[in-house]
N, C-alpha and C. Protein backbone atom coordinates (compact mmCIF):
# COMPACT_ATOMS: atom_id res chain seq x y z
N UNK A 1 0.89 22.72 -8.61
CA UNK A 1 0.37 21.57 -9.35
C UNK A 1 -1.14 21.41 -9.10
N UNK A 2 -1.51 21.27 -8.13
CA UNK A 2 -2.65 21.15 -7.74
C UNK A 2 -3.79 22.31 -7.64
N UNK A 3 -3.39 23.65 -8.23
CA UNK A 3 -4.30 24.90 -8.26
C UNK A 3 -4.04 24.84 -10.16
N UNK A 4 -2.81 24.65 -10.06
CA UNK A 4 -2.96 24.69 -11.91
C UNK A 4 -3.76 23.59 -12.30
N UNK A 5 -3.67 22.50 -11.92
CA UNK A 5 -4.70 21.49 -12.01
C UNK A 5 -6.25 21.59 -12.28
N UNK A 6 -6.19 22.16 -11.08
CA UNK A 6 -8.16 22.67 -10.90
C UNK A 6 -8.23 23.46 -11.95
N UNK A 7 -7.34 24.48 -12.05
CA UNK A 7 -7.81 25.52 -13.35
C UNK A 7 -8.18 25.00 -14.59
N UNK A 8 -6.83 24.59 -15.17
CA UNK A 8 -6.90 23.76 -16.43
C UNK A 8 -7.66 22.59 -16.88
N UNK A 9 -8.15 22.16 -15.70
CA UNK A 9 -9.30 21.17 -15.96
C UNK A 9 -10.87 21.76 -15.28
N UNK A 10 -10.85 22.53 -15.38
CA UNK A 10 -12.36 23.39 -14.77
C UNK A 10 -12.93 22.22 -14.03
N UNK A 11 -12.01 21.63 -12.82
CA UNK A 11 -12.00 20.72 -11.97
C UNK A 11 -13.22 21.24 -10.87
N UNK A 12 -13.71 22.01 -10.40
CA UNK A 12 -14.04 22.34 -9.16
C UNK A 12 -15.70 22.21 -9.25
N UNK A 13 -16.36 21.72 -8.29
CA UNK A 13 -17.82 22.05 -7.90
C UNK A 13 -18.09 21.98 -6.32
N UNK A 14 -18.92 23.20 -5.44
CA UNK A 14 -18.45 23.62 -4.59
C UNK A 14 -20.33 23.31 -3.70
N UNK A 15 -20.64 22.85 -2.97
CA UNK A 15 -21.79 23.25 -1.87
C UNK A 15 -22.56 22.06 -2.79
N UNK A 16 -22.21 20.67 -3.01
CA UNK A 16 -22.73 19.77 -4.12
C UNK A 16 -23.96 19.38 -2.88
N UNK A 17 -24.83 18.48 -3.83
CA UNK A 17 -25.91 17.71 -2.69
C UNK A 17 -26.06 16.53 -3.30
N UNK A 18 -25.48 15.18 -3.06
CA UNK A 18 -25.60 13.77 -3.45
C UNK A 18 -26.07 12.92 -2.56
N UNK A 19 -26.59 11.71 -3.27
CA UNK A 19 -27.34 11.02 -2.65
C UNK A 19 -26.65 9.57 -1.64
N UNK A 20 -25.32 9.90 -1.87
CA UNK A 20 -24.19 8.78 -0.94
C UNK A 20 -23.01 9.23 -1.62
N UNK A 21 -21.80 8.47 -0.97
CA UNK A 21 -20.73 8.12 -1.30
C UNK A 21 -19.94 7.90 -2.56
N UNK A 22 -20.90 7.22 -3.37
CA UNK A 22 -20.67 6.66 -4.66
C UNK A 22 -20.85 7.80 -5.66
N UNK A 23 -22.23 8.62 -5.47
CA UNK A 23 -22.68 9.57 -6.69
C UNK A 23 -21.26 11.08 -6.27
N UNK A 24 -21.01 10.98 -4.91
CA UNK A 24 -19.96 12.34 -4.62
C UNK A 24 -18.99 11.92 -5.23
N UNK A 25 -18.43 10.39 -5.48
CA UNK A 25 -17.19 10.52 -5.91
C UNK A 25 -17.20 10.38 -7.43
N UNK A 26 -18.53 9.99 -8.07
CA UNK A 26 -18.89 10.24 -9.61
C UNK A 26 -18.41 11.72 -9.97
N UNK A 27 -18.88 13.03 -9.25
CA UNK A 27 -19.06 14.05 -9.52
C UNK A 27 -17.43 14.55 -10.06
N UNK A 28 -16.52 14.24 -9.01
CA UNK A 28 -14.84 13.99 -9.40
C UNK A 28 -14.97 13.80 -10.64
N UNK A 29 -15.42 11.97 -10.63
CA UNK A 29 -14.21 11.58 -12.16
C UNK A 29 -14.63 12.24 -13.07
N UNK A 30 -16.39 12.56 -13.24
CA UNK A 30 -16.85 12.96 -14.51
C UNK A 30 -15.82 14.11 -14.42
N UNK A 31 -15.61 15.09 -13.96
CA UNK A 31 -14.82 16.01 -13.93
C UNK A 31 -13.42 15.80 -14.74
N UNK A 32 -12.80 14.97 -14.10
CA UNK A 32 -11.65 14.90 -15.05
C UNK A 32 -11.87 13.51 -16.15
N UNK A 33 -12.88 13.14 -16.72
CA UNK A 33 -13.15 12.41 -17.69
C UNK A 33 -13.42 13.38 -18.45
N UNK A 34 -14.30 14.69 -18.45
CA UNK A 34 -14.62 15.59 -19.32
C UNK A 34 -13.46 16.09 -19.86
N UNK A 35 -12.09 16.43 -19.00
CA UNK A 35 -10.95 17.07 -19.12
C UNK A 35 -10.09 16.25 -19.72
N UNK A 36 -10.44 15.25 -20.11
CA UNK A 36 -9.99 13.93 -20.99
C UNK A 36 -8.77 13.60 -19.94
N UNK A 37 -8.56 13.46 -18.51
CA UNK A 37 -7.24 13.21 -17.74
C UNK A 37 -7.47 11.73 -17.63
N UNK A 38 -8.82 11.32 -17.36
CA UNK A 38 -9.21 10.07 -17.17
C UNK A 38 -10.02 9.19 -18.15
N UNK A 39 -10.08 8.18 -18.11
CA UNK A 39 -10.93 7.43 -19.18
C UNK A 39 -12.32 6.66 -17.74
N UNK A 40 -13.81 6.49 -18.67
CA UNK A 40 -14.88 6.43 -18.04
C UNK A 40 -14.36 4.94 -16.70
N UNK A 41 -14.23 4.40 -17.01
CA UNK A 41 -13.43 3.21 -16.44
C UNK A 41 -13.02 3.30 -15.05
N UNK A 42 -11.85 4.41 -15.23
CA UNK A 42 -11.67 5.16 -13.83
C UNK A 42 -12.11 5.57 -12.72
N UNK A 43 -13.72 5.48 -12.92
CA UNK A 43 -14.49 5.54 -11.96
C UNK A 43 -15.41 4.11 -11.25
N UNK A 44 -15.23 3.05 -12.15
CA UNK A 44 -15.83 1.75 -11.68
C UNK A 44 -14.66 1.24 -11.08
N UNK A 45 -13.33 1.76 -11.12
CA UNK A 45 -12.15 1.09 -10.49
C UNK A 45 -12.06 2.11 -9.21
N UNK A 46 -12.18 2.45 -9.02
CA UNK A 46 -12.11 3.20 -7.62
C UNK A 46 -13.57 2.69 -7.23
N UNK A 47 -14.79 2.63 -7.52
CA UNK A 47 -15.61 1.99 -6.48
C UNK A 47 -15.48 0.45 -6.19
N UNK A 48 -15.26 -0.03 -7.22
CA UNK A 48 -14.27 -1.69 -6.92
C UNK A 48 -13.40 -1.48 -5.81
N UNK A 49 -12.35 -0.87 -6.17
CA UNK A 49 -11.23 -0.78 -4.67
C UNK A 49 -11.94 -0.65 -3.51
N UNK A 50 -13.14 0.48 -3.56
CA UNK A 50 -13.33 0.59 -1.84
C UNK A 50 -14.45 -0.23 -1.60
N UNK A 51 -14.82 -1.27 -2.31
CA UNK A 51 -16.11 -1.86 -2.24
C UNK A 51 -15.25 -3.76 -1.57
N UNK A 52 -13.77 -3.36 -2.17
CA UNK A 52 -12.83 -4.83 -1.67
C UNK A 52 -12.20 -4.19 -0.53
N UNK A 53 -11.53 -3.18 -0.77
CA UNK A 53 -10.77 -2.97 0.54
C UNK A 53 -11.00 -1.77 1.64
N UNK A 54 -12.53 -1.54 1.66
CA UNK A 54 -12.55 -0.98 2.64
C UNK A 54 -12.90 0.87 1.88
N UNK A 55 -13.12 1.99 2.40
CA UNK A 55 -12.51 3.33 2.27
C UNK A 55 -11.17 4.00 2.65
N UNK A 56 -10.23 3.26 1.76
CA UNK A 56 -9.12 3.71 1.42
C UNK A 56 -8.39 5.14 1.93
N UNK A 57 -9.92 5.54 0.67
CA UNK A 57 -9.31 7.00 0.20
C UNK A 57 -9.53 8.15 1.34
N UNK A 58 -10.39 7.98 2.40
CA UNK A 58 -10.14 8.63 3.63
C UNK A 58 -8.82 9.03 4.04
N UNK A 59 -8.55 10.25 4.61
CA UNK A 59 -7.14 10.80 4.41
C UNK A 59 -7.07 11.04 5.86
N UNK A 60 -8.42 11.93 6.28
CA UNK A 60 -8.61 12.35 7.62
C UNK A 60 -10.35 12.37 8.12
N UNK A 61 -10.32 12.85 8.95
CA UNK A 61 -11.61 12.98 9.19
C UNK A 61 -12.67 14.35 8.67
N UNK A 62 -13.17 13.74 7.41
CA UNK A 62 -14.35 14.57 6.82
C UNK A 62 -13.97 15.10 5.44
N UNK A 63 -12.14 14.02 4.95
CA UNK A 63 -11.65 14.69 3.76
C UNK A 63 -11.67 12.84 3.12
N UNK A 64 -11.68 12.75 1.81
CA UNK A 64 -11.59 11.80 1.14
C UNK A 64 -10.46 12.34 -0.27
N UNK A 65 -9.58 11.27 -0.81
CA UNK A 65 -9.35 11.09 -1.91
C UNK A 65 -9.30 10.33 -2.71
N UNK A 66 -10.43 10.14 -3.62
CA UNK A 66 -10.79 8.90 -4.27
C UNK A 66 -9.56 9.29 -5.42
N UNK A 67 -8.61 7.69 -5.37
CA UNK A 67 -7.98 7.26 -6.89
C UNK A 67 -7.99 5.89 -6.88
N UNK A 68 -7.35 4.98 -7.86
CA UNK A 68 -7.05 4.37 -8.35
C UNK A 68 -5.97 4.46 -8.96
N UNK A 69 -5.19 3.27 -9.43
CA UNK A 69 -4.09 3.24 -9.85
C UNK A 69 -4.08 3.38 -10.93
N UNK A 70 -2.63 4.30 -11.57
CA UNK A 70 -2.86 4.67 -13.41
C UNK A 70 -2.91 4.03 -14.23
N UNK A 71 -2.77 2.68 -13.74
CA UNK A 71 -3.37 2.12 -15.07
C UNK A 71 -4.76 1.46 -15.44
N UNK A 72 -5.48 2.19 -14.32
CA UNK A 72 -6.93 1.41 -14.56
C UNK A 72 -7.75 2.75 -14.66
N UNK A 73 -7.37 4.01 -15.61
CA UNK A 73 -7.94 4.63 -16.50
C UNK A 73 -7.47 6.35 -16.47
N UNK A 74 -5.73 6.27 -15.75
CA UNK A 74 -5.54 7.26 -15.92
C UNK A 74 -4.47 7.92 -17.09
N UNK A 75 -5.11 9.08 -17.99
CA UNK A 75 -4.50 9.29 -19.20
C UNK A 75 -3.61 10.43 -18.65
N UNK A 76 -3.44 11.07 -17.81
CA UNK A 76 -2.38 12.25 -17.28
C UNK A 76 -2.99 12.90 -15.87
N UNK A 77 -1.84 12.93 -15.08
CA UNK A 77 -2.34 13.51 -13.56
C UNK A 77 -2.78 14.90 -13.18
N UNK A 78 -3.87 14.88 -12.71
CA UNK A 78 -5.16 15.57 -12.57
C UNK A 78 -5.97 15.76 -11.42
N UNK A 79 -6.17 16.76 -10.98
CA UNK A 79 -7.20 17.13 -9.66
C UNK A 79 -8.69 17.27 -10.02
N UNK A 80 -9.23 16.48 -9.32
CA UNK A 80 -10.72 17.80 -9.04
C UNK A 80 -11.44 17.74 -8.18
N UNK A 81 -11.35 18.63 -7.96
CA UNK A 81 -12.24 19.01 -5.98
C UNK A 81 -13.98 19.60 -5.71
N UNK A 82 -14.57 18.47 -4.97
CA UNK A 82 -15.66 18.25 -4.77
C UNK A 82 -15.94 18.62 -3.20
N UNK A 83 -16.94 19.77 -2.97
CA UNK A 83 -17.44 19.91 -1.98
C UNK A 83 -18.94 19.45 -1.71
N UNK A 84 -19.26 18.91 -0.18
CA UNK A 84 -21.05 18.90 -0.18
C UNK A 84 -21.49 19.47 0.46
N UNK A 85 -22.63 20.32 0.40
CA UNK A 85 -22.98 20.66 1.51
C UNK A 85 -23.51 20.19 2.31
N UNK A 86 -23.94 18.72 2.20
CA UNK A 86 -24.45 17.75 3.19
C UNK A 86 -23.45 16.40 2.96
N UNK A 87 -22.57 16.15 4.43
CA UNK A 87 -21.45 15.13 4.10
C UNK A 87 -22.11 13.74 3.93
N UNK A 88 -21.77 13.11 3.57
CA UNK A 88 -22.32 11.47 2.96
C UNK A 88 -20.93 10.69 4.84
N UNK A 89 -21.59 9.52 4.41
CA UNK A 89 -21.04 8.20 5.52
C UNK A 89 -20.50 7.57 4.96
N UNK A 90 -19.56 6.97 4.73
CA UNK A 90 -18.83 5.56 4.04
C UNK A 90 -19.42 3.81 5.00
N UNK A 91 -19.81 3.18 4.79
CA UNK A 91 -20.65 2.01 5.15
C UNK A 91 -19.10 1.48 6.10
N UNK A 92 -19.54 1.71 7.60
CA UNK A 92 -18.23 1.04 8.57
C UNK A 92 -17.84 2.15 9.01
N UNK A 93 -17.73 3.55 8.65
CA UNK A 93 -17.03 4.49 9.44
C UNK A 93 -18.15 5.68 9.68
N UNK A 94 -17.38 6.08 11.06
CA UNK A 94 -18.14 7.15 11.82
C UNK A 94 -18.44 8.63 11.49
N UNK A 95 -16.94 8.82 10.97
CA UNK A 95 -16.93 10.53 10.57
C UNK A 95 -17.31 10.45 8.79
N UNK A 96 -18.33 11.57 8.98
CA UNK A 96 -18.67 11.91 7.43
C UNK A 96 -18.07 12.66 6.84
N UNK A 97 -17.82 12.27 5.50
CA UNK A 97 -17.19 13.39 4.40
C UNK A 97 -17.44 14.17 3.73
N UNK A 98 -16.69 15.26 3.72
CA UNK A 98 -17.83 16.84 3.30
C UNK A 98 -16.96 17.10 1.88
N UNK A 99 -15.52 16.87 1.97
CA UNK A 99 -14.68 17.47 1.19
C UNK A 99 -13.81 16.31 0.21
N UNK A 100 -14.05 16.17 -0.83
CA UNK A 100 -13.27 15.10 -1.71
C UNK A 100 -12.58 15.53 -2.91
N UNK A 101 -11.06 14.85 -2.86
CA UNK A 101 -10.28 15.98 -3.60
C UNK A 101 -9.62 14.42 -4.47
N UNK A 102 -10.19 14.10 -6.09
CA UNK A 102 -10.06 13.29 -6.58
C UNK A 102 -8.91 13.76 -7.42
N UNK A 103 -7.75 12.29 -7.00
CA UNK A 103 -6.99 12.81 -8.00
C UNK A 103 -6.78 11.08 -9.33
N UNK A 104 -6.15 11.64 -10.02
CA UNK A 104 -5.77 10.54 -11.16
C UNK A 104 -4.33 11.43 -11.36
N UNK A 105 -3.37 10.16 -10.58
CA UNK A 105 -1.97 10.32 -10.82
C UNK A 105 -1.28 9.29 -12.30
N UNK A 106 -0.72 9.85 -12.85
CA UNK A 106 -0.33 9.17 -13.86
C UNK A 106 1.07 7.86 -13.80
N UNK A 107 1.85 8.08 -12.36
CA UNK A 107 2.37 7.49 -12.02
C UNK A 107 2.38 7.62 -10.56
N UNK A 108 3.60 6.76 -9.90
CA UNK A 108 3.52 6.42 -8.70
C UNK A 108 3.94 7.79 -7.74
N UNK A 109 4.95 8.34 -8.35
CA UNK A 109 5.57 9.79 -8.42
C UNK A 109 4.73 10.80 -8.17
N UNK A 110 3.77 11.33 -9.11
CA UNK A 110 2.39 12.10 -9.70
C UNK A 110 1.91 12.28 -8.40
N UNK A 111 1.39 10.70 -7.99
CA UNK A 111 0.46 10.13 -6.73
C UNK A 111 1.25 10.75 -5.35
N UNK A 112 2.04 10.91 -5.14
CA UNK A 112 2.54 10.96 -4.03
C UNK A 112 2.56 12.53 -3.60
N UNK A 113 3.39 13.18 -4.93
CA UNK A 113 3.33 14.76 -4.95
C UNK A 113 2.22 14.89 -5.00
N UNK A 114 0.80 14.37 -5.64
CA UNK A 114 -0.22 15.17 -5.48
C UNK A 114 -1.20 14.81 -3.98
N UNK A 115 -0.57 13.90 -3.49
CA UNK A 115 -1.22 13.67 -2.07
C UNK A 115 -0.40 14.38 -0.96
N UNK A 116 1.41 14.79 -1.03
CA UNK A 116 1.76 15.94 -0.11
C UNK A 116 1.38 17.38 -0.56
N UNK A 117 0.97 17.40 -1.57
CA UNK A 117 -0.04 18.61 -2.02
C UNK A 117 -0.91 18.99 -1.16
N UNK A 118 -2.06 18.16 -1.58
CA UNK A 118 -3.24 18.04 -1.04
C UNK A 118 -3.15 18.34 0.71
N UNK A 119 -2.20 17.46 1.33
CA UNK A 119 -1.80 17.92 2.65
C UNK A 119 -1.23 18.62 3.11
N UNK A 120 -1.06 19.28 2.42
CA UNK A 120 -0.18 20.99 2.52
C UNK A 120 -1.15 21.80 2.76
N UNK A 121 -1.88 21.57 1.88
CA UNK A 121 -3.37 22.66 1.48
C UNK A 121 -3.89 22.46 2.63
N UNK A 122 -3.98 21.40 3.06
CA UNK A 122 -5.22 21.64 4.37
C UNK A 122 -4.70 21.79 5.63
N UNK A 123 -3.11 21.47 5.36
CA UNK A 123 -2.48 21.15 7.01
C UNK A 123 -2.92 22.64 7.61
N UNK A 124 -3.37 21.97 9.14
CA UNK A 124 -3.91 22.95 9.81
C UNK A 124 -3.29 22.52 11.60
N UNK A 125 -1.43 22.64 11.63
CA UNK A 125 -1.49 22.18 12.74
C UNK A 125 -2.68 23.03 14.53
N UNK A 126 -3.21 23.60 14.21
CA UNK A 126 -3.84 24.24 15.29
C UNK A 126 -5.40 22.88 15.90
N UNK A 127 -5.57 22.62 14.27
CA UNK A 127 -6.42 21.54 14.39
C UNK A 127 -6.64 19.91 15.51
N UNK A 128 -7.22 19.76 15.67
CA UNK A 128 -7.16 18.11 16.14
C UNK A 128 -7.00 17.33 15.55
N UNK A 129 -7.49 17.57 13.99
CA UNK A 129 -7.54 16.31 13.16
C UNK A 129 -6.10 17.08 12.36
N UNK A 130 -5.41 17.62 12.66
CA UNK A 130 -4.63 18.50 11.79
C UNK A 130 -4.36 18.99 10.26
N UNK A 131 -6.28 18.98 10.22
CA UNK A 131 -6.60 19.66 8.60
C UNK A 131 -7.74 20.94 8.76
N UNK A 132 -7.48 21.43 8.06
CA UNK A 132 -8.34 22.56 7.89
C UNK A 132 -9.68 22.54 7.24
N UNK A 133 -10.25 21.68 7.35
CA UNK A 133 -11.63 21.52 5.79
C UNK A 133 -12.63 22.60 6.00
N UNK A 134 -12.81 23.76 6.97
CA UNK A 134 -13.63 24.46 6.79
C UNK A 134 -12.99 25.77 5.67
N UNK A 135 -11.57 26.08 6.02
CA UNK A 135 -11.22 26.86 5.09
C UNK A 135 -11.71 26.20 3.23
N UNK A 136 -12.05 25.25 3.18
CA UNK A 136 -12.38 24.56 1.87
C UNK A 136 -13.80 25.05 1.88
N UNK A 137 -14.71 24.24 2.90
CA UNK A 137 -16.13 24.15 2.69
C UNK A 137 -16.71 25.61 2.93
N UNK A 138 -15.82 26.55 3.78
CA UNK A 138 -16.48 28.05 3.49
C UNK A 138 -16.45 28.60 1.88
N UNK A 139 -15.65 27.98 0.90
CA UNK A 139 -15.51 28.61 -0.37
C UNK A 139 -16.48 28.39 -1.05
N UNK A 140 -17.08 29.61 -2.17
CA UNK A 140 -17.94 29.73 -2.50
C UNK A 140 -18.13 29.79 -3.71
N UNK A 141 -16.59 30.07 -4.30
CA UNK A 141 -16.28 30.36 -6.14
C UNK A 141 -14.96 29.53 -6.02
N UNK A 142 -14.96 29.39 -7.50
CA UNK A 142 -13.62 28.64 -7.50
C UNK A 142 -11.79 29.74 -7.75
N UNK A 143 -12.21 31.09 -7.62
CA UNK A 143 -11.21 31.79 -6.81
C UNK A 143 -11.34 32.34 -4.98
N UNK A 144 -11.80 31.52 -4.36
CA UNK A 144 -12.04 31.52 -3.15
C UNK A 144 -10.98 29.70 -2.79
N UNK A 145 -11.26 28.79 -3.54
CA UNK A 145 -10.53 27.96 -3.55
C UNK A 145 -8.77 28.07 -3.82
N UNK A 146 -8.35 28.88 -5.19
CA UNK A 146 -7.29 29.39 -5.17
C UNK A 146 -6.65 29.82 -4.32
N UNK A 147 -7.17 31.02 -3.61
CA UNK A 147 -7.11 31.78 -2.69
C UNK A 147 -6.28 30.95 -1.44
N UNK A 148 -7.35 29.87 -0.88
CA UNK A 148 -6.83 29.21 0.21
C UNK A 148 -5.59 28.37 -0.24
N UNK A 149 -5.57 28.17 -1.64
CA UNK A 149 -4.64 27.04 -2.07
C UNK A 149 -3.12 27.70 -2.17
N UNK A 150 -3.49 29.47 -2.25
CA UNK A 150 -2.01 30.16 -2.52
C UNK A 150 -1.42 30.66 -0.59
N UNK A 151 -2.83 30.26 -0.10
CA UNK A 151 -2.31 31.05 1.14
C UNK A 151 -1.49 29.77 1.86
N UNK A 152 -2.33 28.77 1.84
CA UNK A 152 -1.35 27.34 2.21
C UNK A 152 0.08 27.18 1.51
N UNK A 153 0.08 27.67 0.60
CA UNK A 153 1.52 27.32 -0.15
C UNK A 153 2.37 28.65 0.15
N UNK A 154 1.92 29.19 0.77
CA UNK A 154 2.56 30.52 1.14
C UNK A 154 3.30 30.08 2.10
N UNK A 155 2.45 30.17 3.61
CA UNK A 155 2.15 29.62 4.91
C UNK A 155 3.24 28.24 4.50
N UNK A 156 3.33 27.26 4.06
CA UNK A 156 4.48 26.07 3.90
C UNK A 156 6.03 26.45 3.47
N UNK A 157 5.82 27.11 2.66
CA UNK A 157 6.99 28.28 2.66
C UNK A 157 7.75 28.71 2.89
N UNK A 158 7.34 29.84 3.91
CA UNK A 158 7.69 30.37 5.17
C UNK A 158 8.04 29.18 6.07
């Protein structure tokens, strides 16, 4: 779901350089707003959410997943994955985020499979934080992303 995702929505931009928090997680929605998954909207509702309740979408340390709920501008569930090469700060927390993997779930269902997705892909029990984000931030093309995304789903598998 989540590699067919990226494909079909030419979801991916990889070694980005933004100027905070806000413009990295722009780079997402425009992504799947272009791919028509989301409507423009979708992106003032996710900075509303973390602007009331905090950064949410923090998953682990140095990974983010900015959403919102489907009905505040999602037209069908959708990935797209944003790397930086310089991580941004969220205003209140310590560890910076390098790797943001935006999704727009179309339901509650969508949301859930595409967030044990997402943690599949990175689970890295060897880790401390038990994610892998360098296997992400070493990628350089968006079949270098695949790549890690088939070897994780391999690796879960087994």
């Amino acid at each position: 779901m989540l590699k067919a995702s990226l494909i079909e929505n030419n979801s991916i931009l990889l070694n980005q350089r933004v100027a905070g928090w806000k413009e990295a997680i722009k780079l997402g929605t425009d992504l799947l707003e272009a791919s028509g998954a989301t409507e423009p909207r979708y992106y003032q509702h996710i900075i509303d959410n973390i602007e009331k309740l905090g950064p949410y979408i923090i998953l682990a340390p140095g990974l983010a997943m900015p959403h919102a709920r489907p009905e505040e501008g999602v037209n069908r569930t959708a990935f797209a994955l944003v790397t930086l090469a310089e991580p941004v700060v969220f205003e209140g927390e310590d560890d910076p985020v390098s790797v943001f993997v935006t999704l727009a779930g179309s339901d509650s269902d969508q949301h859930l499979q595409g967030l044990m997705e997402i943690t599949q892909t990175l689970d890295d029990p060897e880790s401390d934080t038990g994610v892998n984000l360098e296997k992400i931030l070493r990628c350089n093309t968006n079949e270098d992303v695949y790549h890690v995304i088939d070897q994780a789903l391999a690796a879960n598998a087994g």
